[in-house]
Protein backbone atom coordinates (compact mmCIF):
# COMPACT_ATOMS: atom_id res chain seq x y z
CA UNK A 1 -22.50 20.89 27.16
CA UNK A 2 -23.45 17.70 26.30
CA UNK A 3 -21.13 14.22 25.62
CA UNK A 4 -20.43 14.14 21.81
CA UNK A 5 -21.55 10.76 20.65
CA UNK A 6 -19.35 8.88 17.28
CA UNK A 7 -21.22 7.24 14.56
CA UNK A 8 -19.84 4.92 12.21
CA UNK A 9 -22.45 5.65 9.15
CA UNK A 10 -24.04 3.04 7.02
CA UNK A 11 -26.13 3.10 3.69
CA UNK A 12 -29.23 4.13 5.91
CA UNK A 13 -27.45 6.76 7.56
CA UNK A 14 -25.20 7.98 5.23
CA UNK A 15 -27.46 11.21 4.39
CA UNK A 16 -26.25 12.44 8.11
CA UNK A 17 -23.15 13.05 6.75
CA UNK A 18 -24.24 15.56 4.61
CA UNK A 19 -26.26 18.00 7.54
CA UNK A 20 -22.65 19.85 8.60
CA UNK A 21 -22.29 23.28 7.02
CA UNK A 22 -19.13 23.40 4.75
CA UNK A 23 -17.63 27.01 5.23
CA UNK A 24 -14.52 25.59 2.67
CA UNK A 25 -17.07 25.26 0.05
CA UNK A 26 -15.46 21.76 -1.47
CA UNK A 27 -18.53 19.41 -0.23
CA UNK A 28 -19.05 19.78 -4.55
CA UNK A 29 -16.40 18.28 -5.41
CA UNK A 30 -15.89 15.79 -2.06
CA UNK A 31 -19.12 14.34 -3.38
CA UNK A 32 -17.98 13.29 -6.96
CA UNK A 33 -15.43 10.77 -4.69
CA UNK A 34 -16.07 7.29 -3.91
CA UNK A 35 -16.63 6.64 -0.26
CA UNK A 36 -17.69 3.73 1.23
CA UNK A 37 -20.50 4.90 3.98
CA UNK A 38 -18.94 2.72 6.59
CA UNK A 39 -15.56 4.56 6.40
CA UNK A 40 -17.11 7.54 7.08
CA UNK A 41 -17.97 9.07 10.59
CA UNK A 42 -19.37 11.92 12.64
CA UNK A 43 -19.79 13.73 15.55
CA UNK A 44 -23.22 14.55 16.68
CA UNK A 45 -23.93 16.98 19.75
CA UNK A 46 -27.18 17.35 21.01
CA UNK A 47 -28.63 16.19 17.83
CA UNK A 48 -26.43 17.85 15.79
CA UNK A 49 -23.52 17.01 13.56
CA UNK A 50 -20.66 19.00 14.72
CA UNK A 51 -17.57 16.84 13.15
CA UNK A 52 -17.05 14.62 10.33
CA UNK A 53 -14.58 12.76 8.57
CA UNK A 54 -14.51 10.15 5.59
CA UNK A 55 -11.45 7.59 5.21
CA UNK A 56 -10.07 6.79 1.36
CA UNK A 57 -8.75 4.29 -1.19
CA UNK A 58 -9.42 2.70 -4.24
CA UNK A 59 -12.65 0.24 -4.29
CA UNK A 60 -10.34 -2.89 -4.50
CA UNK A 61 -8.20 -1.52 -1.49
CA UNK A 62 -9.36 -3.84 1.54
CA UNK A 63 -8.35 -0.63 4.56
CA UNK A 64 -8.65 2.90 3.75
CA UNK A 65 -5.27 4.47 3.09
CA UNK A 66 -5.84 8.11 4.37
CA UNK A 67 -8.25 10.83 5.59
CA UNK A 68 -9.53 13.60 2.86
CA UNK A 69 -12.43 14.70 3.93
CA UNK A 70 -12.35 16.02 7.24
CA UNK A 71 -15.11 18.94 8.55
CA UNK A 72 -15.16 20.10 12.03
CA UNK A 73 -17.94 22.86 13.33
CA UNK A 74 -16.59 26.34 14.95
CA UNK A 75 -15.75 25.47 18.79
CA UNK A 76 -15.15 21.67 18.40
CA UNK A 77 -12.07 20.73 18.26
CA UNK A 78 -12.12 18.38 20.75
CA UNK A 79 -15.35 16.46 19.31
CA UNK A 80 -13.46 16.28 15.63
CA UNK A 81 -10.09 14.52 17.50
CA UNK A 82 -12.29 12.68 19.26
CA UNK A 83 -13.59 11.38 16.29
CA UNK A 84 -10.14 11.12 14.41
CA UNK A 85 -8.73 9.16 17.91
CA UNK A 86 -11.56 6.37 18.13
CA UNK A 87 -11.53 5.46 14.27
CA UNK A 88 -11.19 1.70 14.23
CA UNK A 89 -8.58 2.45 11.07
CA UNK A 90 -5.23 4.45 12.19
CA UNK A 91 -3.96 5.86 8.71
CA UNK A 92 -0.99 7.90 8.77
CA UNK A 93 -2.37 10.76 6.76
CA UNK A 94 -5.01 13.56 6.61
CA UNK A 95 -5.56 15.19 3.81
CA UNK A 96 -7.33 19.35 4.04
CA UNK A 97 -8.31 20.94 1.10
CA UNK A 98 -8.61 24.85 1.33
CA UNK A 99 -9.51 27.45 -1.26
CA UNK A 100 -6.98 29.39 -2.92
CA UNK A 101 -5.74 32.50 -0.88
CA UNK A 102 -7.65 31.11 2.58
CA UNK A 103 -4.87 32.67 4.69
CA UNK A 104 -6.40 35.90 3.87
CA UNK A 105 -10.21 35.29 4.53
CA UNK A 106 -11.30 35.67 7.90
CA UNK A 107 -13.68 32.94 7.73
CA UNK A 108 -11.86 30.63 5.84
CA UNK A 109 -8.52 30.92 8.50
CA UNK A 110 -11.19 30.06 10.97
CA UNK A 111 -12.09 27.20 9.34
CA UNK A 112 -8.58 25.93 8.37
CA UNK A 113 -7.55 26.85 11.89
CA UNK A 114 -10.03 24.83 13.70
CA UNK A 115 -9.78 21.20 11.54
CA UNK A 116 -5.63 21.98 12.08
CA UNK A 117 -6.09 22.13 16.10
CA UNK A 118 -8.63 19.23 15.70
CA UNK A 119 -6.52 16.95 14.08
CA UNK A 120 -3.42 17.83 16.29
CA UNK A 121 -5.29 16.68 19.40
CA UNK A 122 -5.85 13.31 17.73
CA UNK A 123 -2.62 13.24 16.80
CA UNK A 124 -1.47 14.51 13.25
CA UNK A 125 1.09 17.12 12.65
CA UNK A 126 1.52 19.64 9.73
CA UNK A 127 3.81 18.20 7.45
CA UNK A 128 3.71 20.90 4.36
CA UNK A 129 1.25 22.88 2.78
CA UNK A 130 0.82 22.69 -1.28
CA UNK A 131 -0.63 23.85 -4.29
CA UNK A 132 -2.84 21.48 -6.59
CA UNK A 133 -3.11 22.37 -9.80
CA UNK A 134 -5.46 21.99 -12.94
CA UNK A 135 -4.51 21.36 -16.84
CA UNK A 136 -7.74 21.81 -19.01
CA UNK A 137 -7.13 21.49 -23.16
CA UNK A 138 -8.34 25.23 -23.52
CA UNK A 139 -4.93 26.41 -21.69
CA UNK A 140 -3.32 24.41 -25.04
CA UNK A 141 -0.57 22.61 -24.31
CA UNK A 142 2.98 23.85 -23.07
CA UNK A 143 6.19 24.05 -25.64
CA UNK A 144 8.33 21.06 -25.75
CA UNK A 145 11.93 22.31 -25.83
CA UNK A 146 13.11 19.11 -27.59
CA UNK A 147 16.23 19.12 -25.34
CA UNK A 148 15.66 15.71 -23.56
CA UNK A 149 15.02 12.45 -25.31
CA UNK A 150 12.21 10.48 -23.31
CA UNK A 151 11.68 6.38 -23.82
CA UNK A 152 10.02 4.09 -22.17
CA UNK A 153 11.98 1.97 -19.37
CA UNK A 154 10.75 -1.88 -18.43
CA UNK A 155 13.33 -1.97 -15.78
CA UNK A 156 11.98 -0.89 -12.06
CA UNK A 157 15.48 -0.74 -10.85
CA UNK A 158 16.19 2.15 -13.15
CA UNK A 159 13.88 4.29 -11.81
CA UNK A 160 14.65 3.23 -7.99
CA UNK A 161 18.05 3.94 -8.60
CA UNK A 162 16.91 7.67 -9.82
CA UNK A 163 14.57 8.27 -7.18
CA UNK A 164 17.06 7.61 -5.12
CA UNK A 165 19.58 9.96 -6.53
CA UNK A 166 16.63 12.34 -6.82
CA UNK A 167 15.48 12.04 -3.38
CA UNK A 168 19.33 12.60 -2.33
CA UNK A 169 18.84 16.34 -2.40
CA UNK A 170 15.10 17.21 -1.92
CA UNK A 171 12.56 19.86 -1.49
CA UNK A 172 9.62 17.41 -1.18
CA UNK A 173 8.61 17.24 2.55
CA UNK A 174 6.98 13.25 2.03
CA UNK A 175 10.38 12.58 0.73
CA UNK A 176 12.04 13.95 3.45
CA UNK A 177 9.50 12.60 6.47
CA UNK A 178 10.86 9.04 4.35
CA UNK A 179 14.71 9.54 4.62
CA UNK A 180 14.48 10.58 8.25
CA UNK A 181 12.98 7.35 9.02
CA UNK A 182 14.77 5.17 6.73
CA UNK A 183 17.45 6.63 4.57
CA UNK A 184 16.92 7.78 0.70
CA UNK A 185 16.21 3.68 -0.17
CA UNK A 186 13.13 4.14 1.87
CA UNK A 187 12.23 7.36 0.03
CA UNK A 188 13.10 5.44 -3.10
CA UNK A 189 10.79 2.68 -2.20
CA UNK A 190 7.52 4.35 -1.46
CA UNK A 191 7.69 6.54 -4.91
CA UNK A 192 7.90 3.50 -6.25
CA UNK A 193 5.05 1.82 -4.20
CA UNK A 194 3.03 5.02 -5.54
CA UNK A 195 3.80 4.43 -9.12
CA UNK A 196 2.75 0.44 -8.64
CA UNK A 197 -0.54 1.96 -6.95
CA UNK A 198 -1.45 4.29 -9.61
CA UNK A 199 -3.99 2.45 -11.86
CA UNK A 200 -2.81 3.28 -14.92
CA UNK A 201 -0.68 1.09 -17.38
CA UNK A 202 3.44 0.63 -15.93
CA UNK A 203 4.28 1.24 -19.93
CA UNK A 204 3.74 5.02 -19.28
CA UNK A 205 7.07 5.34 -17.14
CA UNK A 206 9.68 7.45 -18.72
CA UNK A 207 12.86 8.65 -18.57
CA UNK A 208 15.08 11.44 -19.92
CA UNK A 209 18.16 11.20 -21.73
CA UNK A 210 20.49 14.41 -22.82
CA UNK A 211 21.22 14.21 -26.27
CA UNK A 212 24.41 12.46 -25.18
CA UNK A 213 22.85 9.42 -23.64
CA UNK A 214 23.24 10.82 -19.87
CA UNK A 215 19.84 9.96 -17.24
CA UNK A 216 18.92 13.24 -17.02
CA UNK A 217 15.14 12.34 -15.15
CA UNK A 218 12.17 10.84 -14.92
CA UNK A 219 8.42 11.43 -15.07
CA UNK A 220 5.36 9.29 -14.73
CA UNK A 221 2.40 10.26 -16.57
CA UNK A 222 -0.74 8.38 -14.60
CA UNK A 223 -4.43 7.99 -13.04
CA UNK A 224 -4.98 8.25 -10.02
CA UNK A 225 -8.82 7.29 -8.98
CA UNK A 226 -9.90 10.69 -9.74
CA UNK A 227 -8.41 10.40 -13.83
CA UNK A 228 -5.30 12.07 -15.52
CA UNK A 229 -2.72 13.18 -13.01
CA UNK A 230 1.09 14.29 -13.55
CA UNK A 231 2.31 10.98 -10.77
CA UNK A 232 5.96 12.31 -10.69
CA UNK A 233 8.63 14.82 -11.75
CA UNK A 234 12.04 13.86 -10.79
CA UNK A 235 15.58 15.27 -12.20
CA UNK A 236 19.05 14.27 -11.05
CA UNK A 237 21.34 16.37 -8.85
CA UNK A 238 23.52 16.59 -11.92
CA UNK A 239 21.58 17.70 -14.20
CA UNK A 240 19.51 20.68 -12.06
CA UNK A 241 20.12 24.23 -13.01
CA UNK A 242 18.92 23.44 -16.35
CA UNK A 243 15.27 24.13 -15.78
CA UNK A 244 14.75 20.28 -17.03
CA UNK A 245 11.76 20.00 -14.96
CA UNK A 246 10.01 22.50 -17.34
CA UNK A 247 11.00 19.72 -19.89
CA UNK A 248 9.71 16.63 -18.40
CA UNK A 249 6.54 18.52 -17.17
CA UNK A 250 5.69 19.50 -20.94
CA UNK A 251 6.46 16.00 -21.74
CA UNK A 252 4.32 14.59 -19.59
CA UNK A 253 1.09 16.87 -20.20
CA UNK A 254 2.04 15.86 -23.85
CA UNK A 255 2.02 12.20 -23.11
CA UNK A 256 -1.68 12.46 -21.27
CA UNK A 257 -3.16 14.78 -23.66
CA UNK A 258 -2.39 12.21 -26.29
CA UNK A 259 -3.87 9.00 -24.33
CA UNK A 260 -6.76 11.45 -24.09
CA UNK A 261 -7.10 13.47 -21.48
CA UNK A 262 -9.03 16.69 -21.17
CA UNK A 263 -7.90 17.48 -17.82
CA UNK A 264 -4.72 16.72 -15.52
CA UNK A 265 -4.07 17.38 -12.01
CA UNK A 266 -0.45 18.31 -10.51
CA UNK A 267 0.73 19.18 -7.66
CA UNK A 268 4.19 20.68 -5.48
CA UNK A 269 4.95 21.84 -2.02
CA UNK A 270 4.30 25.46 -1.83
CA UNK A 271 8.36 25.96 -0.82
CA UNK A 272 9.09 24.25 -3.66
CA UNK A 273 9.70 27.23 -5.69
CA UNK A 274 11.59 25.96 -8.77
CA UNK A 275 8.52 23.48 -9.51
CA UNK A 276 5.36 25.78 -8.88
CA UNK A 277 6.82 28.21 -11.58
CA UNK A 278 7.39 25.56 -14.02
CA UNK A 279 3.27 24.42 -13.49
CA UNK A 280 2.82 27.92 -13.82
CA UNK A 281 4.61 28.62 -17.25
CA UNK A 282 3.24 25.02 -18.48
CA UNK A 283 -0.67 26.60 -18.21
CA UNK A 284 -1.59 24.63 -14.65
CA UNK A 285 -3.18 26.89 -12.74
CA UNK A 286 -3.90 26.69 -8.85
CA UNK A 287 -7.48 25.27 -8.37
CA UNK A 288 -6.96 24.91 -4.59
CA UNK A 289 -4.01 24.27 -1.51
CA UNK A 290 -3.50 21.38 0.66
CA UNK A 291 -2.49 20.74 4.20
CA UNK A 292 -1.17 17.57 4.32
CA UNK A 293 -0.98 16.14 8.27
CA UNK A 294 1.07 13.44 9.18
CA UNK A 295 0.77 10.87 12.77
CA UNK A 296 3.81 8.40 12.51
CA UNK A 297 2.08 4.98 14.04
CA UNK A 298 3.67 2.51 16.29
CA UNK A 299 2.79 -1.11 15.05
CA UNK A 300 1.21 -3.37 17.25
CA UNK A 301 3.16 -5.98 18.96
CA UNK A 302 0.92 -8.40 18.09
């Protein structure tokens, strides 16, 4: 066998990127994304493209924040980490979309199975497998219970104090992956980082009140790059048990539908039980699942 050789693509080369078969059958909907050619790469072998990936972030972003496009050909696991290992950017995340129900497609396990050992020689772990959802206006929009009173909230330090109350007993593996290195604050923080990120105006923040004044939760209706997205669902330890998710999840598919929106994306951790019924009962269905890999970096000295 041949030496694999890495190319960093450019606007003349760019169409190479497009030559590897996509057994996963989202090259679609990769396509609609904005990628700069020169963060994306392959692996060619004897001529042939046998592994590709393609580094993300918004236009104005100066460094590409993650990995969500990453293909790797049957038997080359080794050429796809190679080409994860020598990327001149080291994000922390990789991103693997899969078709719903892949575990039980021959073919598509295959497929799954290979990018997962690929990316493990480069580096990433498995962090948590989810479900990503879909909210188009001919689902009609869920039932608001009217037993939470949302507001607007100018103040940033009332929602970092929530997240971290929120993020004090978690399901949500990021969330988790956050406290073990630095405690609920850090947790706190990078939610919040998230919600700054998030293009869409910081006057869409709200919070939830019972009907006798108590913080109940929060929820941030957004955009992401991609358009309408449900950025958060949060409820205090307090006040779980209630199904008050449900609530704030309405609330928020309320709140986009009425800026406009004619879809919204969502998303949970597949052992997140509690939330994926309450997308369920609100009309999201599952478009597709997501393995989300993590590599924890060491900074350089310098």
């Amino acid at each position: 066998m041949t030496a694999v050789v890495i190319r960093t693509l450019d606007e003349s080369s760019a169409h190479l990127f497009d030559t590897l078969p996509d057994p996963l059958g989202f090259g679609d909907r990769h396509r609609t994304t904005r990628y700069r050619p020169d963060w994306r790469r392959i692996a060619v072998r004897d001529g042939r493209v046998v592994a590709r990936a393609a580094w993300w972030a918004r236009p104005e972003d100066p460094e590409p924040l993650l990995i969500n496009w990453f293909d790797v050909a049957d038997g080359e696991a080794d050429a796809g980490a190679e080409l994860l290992r020598t990327a001149p950017w080291q994000v922390d995340e990789l991103e693997l979309d899969l078709p719903v129900g892949w575990r039980d497609t021959p073919h598509l396990r295959a497929a799954a199975d290979v990018r997962t050992a690929a990316a493990r020689r480069a580096g990433y772990e498995p962090l948590v497998d989810r479900f990503l959802y879909r909210w188009t206006r001919d689902r009609g929009l869920p039932e608001r219970p009217g037993r939470l009173v949302f507001s607007p909230e100018p103040d940033d330090r009332v929602f970092f104090d929530a997240l971290r109350r929120i993020h004090s007993v978690t399901l949500d593996a990021h969330a988790l992956r956050a406290i073990a290195q630095g405690g609920v604050d850090q947790a706190a923080q990078e939610e919040l980082d998230i919600f700054r990120w998030f293009p869409s105006p910081r006057e869409w923040w709200q919070i939830a009140r019972t009907p006798e004044g108590d913080l109940a939760g929060i929820h941030i209706p957004a955009r992401n790059p991609a358009g309408p997205c449900v950025g958060f669902i949060g409820v205090l330890p307090e006040h779980r048990g209630h199904g008050y998710a449900y609530d704030l999840l309405a609330e928020c598919t309320h709140f986009l539908a009425e800026q406009g929106a004619e879809f919204i994306a969502g998303g949970t951790d597949q052992g997140n039980f509690p939330m994926a019924a309450h997308f369920t009962e609100a009309g999201y269905p599952v478009v597709r699942e997501r393995r989300s890999f993590w590599a924890d970096r060491v900074p350089d000295a310098g």
